[in-house]
C-alpha atoms as a PDB file:
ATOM      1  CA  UNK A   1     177.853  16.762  92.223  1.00  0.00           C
ATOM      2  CA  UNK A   2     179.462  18.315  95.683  1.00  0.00           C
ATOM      3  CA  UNK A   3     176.121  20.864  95.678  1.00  0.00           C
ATOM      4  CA  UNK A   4     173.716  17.675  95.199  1.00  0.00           C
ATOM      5  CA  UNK A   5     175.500  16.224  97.614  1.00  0.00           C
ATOM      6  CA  UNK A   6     175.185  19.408  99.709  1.00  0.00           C
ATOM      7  CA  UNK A   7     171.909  19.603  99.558  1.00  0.00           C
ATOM      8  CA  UNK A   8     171.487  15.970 100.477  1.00  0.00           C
ATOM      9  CA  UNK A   9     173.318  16.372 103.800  1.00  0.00           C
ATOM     10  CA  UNK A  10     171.549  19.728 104.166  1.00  0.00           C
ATOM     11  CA  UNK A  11     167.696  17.881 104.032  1.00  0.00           C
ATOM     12  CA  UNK A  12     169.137  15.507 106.056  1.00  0.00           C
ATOM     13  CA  UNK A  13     169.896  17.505 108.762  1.00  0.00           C
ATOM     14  CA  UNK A  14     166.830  19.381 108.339  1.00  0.00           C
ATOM     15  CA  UNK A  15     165.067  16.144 108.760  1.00  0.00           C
ATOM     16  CA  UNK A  16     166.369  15.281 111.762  1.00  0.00           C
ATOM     17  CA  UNK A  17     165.845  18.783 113.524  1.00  0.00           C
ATOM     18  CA  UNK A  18     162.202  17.934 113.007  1.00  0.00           C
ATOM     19  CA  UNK A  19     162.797  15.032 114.526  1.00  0.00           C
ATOM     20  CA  UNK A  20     164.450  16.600 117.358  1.00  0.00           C
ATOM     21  CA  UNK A  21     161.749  19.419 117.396  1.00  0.00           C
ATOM     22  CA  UNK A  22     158.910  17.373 117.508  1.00  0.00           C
ATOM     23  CA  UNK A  23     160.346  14.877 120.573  1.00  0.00           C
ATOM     24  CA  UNK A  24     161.369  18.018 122.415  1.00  0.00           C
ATOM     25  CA  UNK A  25     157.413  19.378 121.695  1.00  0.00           C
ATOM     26  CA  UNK A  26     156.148  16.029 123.188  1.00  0.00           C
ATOM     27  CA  UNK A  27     158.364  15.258 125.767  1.00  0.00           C
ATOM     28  CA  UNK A  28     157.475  19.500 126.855  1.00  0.00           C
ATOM     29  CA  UNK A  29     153.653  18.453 126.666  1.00  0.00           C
ATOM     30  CA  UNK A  30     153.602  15.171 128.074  1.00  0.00           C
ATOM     31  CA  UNK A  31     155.372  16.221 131.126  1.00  0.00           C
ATOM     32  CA  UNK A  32     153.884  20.259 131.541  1.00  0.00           C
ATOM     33  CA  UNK A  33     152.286  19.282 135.005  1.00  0.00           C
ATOM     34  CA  UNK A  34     155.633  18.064 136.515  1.00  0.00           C
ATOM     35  CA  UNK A  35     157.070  21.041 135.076  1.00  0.00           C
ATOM     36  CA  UNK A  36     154.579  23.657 136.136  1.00  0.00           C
ATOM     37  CA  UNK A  37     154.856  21.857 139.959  1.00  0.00           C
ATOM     38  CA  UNK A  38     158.630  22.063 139.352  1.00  0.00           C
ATOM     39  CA  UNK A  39     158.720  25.862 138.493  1.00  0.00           C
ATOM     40  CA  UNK A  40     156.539  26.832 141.741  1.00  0.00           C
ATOM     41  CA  UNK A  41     158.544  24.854 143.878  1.00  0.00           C
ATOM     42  CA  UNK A  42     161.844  26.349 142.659  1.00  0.00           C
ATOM     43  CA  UNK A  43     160.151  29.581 142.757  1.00  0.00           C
ATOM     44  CA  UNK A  44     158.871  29.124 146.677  1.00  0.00           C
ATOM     45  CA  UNK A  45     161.936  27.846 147.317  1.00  0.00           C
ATOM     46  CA  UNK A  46     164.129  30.334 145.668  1.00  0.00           C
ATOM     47  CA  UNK A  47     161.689  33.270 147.188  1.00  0.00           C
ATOM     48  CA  UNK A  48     163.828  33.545 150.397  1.00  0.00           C
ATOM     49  CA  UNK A  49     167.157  32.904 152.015  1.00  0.00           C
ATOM     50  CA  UNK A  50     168.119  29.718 152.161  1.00  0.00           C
ATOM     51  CA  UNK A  51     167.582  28.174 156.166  1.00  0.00           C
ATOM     52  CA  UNK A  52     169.869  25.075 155.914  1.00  0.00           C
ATOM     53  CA  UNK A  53     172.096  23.071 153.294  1.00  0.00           C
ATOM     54  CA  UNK A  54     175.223  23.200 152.195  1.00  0.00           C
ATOM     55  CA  UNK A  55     176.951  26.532 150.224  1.00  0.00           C
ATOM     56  CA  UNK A  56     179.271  26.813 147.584  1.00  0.00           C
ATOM     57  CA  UNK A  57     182.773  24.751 146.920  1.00  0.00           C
ATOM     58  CA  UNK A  58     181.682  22.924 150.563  1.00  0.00           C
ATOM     59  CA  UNK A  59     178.709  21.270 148.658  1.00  0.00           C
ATOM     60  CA  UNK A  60     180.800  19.852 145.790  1.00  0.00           C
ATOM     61  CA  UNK A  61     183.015  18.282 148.190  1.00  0.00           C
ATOM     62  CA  UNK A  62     180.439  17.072 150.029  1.00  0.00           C
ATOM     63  CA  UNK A  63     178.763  15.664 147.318  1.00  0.00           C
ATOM     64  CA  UNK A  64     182.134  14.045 146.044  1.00  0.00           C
ATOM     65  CA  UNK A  65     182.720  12.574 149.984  1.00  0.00           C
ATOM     66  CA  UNK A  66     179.091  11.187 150.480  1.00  0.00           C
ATOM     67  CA  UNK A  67     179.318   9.415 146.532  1.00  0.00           C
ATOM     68  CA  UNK A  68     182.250   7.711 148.046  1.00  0.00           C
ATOM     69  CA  UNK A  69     181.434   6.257 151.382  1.00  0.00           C
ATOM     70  CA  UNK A  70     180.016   9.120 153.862  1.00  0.00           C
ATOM     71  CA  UNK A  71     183.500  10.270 155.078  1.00  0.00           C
ATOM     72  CA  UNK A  72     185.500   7.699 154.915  1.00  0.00           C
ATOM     73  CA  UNK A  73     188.614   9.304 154.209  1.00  0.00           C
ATOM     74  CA  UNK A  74     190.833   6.169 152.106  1.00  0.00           C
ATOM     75  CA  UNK A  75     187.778   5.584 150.390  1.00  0.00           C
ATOM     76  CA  UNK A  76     187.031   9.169 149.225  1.00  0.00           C
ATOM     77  CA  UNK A  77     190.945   9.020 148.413  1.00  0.00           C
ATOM     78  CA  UNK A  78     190.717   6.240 146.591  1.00  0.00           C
ATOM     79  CA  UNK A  79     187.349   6.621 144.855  1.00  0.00           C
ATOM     80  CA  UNK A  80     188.827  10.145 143.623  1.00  0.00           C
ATOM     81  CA  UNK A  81     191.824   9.085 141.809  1.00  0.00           C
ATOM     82  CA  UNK A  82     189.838   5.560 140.100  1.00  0.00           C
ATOM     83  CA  UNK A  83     187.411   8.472 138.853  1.00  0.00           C
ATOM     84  CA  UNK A  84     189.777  10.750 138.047  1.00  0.00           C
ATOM     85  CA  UNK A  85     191.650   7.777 135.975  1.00  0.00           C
ATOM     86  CA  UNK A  86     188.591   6.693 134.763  1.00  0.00           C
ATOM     87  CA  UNK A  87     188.060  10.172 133.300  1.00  0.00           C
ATOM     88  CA  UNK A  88     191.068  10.449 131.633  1.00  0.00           C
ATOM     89  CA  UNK A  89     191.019   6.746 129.937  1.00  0.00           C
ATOM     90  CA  UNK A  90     187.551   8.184 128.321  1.00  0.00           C
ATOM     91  CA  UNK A  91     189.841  11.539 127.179  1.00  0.00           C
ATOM     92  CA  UNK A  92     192.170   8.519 125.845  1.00  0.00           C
ATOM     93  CA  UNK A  93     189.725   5.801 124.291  1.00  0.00           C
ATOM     94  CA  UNK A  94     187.447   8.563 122.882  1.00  0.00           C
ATOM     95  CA  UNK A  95     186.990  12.319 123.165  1.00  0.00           C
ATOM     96  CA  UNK A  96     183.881  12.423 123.017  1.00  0.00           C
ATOM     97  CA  UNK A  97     183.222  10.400 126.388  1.00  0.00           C
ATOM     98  CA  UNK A  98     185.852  12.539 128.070  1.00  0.00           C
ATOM     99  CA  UNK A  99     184.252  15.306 126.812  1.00  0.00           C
ATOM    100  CA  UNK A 100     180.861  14.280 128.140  1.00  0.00           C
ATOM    101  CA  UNK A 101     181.968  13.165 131.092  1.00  0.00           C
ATOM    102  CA  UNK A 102     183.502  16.556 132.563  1.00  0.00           C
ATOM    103  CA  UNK A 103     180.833  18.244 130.780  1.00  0.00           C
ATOM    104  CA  UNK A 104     177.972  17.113 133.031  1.00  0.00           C
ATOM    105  CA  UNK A 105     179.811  17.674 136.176  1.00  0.00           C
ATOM    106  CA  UNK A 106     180.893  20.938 135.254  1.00  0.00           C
ATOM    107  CA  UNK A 107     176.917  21.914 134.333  1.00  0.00           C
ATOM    108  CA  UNK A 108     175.311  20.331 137.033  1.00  0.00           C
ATOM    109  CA  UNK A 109     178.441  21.066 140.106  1.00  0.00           C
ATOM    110  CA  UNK A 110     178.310  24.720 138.212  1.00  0.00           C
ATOM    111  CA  UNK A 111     174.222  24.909 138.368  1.00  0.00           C
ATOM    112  CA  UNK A 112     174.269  23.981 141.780  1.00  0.00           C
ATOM    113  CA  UNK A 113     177.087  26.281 143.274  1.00  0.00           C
ATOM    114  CA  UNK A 114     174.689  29.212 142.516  1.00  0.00           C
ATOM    115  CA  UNK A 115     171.766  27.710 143.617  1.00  0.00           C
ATOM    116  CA  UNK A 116     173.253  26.667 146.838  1.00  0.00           C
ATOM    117  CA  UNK A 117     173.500  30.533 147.346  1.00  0.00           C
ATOM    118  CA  UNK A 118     169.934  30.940 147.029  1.00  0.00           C
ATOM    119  CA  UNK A 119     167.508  27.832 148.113  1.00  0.00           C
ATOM    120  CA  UNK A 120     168.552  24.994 150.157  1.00  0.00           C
ATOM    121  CA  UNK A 121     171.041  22.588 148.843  1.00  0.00           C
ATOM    122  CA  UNK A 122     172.083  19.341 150.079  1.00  0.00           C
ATOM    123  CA  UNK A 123     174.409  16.661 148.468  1.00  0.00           C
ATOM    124  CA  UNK A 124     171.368  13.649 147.895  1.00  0.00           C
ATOM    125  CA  UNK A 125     169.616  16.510 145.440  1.00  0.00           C
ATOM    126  CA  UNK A 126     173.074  15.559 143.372  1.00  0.00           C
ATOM    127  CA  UNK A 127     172.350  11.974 143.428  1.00  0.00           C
ATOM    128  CA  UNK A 128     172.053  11.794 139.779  1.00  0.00           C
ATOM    129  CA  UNK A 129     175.547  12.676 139.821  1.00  0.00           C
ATOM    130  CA  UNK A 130     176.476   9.388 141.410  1.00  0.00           C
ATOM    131  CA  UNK A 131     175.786   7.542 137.789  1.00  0.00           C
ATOM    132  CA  UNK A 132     178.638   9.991 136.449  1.00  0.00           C
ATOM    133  CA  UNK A 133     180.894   9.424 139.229  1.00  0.00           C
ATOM    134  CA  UNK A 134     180.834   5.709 139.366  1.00  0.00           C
ATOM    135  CA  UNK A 135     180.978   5.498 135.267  1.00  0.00           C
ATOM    136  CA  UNK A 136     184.564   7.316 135.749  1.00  0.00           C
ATOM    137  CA  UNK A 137     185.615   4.439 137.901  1.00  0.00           C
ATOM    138  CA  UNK A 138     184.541   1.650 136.477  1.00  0.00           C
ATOM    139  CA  UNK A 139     186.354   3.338 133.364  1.00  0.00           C
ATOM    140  CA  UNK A 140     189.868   2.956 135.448  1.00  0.00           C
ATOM    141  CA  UNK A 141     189.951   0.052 134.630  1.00  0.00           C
ATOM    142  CA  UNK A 142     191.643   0.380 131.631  1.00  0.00           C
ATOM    143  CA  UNK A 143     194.198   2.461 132.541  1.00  0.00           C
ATOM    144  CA  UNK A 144     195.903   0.093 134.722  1.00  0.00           C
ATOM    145  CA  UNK A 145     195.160  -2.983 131.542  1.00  0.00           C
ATOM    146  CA  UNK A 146     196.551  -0.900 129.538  1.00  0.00           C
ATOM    147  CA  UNK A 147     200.157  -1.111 131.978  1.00  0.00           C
ATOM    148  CA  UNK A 148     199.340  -4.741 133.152  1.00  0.00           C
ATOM    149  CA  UNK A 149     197.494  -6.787 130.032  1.00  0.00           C
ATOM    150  CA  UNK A 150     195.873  -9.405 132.767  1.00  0.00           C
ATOM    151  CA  UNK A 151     192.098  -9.933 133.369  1.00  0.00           C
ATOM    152  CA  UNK A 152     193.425 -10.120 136.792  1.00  0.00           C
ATOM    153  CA  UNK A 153     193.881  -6.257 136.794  1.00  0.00           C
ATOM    154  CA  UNK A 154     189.911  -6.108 136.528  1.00  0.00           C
ATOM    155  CA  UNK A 155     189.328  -8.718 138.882  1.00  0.00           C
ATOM    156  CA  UNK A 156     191.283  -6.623 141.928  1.00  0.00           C
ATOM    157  CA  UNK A 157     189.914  -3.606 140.924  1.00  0.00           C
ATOM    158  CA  UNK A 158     186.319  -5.425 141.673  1.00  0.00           C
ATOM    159  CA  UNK A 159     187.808  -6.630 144.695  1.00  0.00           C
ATOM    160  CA  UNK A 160     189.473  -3.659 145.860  1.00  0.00           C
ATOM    161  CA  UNK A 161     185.966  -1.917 145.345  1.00  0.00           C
ATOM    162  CA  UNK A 162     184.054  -4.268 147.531  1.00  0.00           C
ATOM    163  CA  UNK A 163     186.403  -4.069 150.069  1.00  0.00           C
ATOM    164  CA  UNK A 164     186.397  -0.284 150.156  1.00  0.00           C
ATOM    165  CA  UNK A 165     182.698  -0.482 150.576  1.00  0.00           C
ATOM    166  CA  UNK A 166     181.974  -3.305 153.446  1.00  0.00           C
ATOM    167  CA  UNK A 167     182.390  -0.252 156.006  1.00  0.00           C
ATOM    168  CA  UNK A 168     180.093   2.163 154.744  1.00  0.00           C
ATOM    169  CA  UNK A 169     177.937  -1.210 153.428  1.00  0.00           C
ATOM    170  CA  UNK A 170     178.016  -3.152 156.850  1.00  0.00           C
ATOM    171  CA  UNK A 171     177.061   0.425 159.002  1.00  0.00           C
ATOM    172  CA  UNK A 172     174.142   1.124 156.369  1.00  0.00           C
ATOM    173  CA  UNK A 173     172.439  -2.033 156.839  1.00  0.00           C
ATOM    174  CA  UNK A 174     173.275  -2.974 160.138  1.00  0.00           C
ATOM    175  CA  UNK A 175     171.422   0.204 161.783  1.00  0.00           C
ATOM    176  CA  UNK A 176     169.055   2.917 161.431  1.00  0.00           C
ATOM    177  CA  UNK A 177     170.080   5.509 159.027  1.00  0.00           C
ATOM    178  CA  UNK A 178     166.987   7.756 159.480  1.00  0.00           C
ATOM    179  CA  UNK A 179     164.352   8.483 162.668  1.00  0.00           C
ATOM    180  CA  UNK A 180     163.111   5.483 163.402  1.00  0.00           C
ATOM    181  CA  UNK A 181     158.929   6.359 162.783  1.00  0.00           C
ATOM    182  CA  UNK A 182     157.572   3.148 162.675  1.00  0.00           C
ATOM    183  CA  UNK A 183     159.037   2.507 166.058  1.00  0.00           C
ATOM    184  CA  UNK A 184     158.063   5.585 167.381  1.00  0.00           C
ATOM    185  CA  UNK A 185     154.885   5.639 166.443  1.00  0.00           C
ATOM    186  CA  UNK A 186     154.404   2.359 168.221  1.00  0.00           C
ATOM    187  CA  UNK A 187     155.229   3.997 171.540  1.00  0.00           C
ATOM    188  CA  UNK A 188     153.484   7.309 170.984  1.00  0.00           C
ATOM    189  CA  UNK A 189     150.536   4.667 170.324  1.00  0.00           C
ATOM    190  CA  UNK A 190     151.113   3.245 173.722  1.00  0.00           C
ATOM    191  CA  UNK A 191     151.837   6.555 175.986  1.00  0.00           C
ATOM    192  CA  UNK A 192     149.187   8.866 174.292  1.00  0.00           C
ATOM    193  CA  UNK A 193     145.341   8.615 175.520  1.00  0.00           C
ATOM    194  CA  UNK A 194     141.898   9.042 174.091  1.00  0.00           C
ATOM    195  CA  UNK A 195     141.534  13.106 174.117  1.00  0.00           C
ATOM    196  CA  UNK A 196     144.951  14.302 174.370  1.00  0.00           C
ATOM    197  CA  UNK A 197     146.542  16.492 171.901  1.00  0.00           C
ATOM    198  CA  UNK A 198     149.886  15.833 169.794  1.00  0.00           C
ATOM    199  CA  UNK A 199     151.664  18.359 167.880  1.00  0.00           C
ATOM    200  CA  UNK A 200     154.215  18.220 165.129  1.00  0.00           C
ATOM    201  CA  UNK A 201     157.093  20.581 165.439  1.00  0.00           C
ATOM    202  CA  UNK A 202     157.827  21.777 162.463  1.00  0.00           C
ATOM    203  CA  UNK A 203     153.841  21.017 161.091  1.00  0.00           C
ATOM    204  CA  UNK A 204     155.355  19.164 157.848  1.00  0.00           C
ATOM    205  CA  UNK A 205     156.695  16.092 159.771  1.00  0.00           C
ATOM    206  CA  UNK A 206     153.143  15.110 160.472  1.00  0.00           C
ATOM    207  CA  UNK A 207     153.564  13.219 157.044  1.00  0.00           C
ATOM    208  CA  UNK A 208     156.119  10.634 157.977  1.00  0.00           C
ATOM    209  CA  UNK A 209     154.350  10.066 161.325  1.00  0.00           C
ATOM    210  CA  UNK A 210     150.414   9.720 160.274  1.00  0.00           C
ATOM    211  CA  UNK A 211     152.019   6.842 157.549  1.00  0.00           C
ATOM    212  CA  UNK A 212     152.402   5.028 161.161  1.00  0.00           C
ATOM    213  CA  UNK A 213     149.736   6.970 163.385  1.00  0.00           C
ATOM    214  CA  UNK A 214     146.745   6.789 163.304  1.00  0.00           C
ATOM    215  CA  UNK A 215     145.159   9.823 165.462  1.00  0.00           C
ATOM    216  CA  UNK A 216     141.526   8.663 164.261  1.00  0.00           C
ATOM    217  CA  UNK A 217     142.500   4.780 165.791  1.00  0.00           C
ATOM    218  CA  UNK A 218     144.136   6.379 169.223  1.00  0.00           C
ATOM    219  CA  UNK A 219     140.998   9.184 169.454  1.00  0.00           C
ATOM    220  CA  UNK A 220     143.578  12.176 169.288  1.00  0.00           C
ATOM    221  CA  UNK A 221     143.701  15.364 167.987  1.00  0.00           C
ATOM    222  CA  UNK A 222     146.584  16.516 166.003  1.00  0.00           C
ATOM    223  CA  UNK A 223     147.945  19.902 165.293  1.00  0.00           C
ATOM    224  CA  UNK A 224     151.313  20.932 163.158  1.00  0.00           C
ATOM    225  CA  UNK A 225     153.461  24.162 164.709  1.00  0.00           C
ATOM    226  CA  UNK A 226     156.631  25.577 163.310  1.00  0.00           C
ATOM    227  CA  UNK A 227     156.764  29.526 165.473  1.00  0.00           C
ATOM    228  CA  UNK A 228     157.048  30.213 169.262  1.00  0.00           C
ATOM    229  CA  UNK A 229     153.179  32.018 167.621  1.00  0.00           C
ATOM    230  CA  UNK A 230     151.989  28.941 166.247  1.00  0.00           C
ATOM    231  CA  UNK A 231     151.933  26.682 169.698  1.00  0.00           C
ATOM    232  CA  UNK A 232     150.419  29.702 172.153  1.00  0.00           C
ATOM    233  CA  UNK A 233     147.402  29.802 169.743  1.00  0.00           C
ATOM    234  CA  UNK A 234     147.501  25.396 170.161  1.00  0.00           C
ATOM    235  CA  UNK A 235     147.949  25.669 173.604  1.00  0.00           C
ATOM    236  CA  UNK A 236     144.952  28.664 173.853  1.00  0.00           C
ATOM    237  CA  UNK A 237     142.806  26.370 172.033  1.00  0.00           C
ATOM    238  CA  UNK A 238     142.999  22.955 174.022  1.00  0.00           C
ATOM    239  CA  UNK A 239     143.597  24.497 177.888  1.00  0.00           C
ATOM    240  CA  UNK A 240     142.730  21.468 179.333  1.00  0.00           C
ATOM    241  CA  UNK A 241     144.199  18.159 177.393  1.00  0.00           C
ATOM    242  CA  UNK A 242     147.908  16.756 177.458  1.00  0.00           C
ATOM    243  CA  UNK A 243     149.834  17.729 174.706  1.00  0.00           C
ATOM    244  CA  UNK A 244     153.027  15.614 173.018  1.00  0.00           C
ATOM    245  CA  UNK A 245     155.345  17.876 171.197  1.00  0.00           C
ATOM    246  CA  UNK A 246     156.954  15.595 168.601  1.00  0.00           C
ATOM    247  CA  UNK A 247     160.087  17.657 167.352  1.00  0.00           C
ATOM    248  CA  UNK A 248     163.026  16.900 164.958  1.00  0.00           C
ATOM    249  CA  UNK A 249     165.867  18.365 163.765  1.00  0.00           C
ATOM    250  CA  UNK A 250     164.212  20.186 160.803  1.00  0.00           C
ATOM    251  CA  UNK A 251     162.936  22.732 163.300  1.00  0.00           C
ATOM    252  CA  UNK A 252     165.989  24.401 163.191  1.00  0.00           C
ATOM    253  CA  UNK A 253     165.616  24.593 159.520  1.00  0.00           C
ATOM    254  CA  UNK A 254     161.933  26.099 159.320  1.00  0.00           C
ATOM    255  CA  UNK A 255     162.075  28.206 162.153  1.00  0.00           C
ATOM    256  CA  UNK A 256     165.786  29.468 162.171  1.00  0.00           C
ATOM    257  CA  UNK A 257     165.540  32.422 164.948  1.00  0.00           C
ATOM    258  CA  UNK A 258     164.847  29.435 167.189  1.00  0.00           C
ATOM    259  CA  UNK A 259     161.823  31.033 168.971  1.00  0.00           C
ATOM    260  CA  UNK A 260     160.186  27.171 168.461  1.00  0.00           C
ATOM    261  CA  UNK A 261     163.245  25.757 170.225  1.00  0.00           C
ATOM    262  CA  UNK A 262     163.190  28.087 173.095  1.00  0.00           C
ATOM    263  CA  UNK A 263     159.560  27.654 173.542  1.00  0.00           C
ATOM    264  CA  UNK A 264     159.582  24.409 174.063  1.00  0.00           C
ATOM    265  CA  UNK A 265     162.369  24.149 176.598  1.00  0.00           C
ATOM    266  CA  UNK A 266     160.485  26.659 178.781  1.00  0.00           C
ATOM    267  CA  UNK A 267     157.365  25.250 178.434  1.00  0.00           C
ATOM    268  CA  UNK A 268     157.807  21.195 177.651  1.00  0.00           C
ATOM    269  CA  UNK A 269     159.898  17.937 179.419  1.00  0.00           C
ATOM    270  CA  UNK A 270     161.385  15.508 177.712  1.00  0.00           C
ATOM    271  CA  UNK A 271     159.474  12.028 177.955  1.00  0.00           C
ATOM    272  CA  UNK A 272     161.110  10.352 174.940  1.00  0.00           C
ATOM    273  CA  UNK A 273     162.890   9.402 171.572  1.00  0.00           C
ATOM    274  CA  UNK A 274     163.204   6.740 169.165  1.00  0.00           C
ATOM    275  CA  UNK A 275     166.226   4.331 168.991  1.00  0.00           C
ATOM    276  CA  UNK A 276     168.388   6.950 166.480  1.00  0.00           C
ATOM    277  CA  UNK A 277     167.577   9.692 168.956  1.00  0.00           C
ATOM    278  CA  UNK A 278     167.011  11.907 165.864  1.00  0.00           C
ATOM    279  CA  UNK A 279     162.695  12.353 167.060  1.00  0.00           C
ATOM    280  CA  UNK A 280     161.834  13.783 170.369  1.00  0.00           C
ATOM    281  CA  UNK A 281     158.539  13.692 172.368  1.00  0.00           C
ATOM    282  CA  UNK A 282     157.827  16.132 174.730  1.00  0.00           C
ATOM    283  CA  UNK A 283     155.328  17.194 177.040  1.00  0.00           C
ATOM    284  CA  UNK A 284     152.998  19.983 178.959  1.00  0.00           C
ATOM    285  CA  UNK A 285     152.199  17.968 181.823  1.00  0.00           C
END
């Protein structure tokens, strides 16, 4: 009897490795173009040093500080110690939810900490993380019901959690928490003329501002530049037009010897920005 039963449990498990096998085959096949796209972009971005990000033990607790309200120090405090409660009451209720809990931030902080050495790595890549983090605290819960058997507990952890948020809440919404390109737009719309020439410094950021701009609609020409090389040969090429530089941040990022910046202070004024003063327009004439 123990070996029938033996071999029952042992078909049983066989069974369900098919199982396993054959959702692992589809789920591979069904989603081989995101993957393929996924493995060139790691590969592109792994093929140099990174330009910008965050490195090491600084990006977990970044990540940790941004999950919790973006520096605000009582509620990273606080948010810690609910998770860290939380974390333990799963160690308590169940192992196994302990267990999985630290697991996947050990994998993914560990996976990260060595990429952040070599491709860019910034705490909203992490945002998965977040459905980890807040599943530890909401867990807390019942580690204080466990020293204070009152539904009330639960209710003033709620509360205490909305109040720790209304800050971070109130600035999100209240403001602009990105460049403003819709705005801008509008006014590059206004200021540029039929003929002249507008440039995109780095050349990526062209796609935020053509979702707003239309160069076909305002009869412009428009040219992306990241190098100190790439806006002589722009400026060879149209002698005789004005020229808006549209520059961000990111240039610091794609062109880090800062031949870009320099160029443009020697050669550019500053005409404008949007309302977060995070997009600048600049130009030749």
């Amino acid at each position: 009897m123990p070996f029938l039963n033996g071999c029952r449990r042992f078909r049983s498990h066989i069974h369900s490795l098919k199982l396993l096998s054959a959702g692992i085959v589809t789920f591979v096949i069904l989603s081989s173009p995101l993957l393929l796209f996924s493995l060139q972009l790691f590969i592109t971005r792994t093929g140099s040093a990174p330009t910008y990000g965050i490195q090491g033990l600084n990006l977990i607790l970044e990540t940790f500080v941004q999950m919790s309200g973006f520096g605000v120090n009582i509620a990273v405090f606080v948010m810690m110690i609910l998770f860290i409660g939380g974390t333990i009451q799963a160690f308590r209720t169940e192992v196994n939810k302990g267990v999985f809990l630290v697991l996947l931030i050990v994998l993914i902080f560990g996976i990260s900490y060595l990429l952040s050495f070599k491709m860019p790595m910034i705490p909203r890549y992490l945002i998965s993380l977040s459905i980890v983090f807040f599943m530890g605290i909401a867990l807390s819960y019942r580690l204080f019901y466990s020293f204070w058997r009152s539904k009330a507990v639960v209710y003033g952890l709620i509360v205490l959690l909305v109040i720790i948020s209304i800050p971070t809440l109130s600035g999100y919404y209240s403001g602009y928490s990105k460049e403003d390109w819709k705005g801008f737009s509008t006014a590059l719309q206004q200021k540029s003329m039929p003929g002249d020439i507008i440039i995109s410094v780095p050349g990526y950021i062209s796609q935020p501002l053509d979702y707003y701009y239309s160069s076909t609609k305002a009869q412009t020409k428009e040219y992306g530049a990241t190098t100190a090389n790439d806006l002589n040969m722009v400026m060879t090429e149209n002698k005789n037009s004005t020229k808006y530089f549209i520059v961000t941040g990111d240039i610091t990022a794609a062109d880090p010897n800062g031949d870009a910046i320099l160029w443009i202070r020697n050669n550019t004024r500053l005409v404008g920005t949007d309302v977060t003063q995070q997009i600048y327009l600049f130009t030749n004439s």
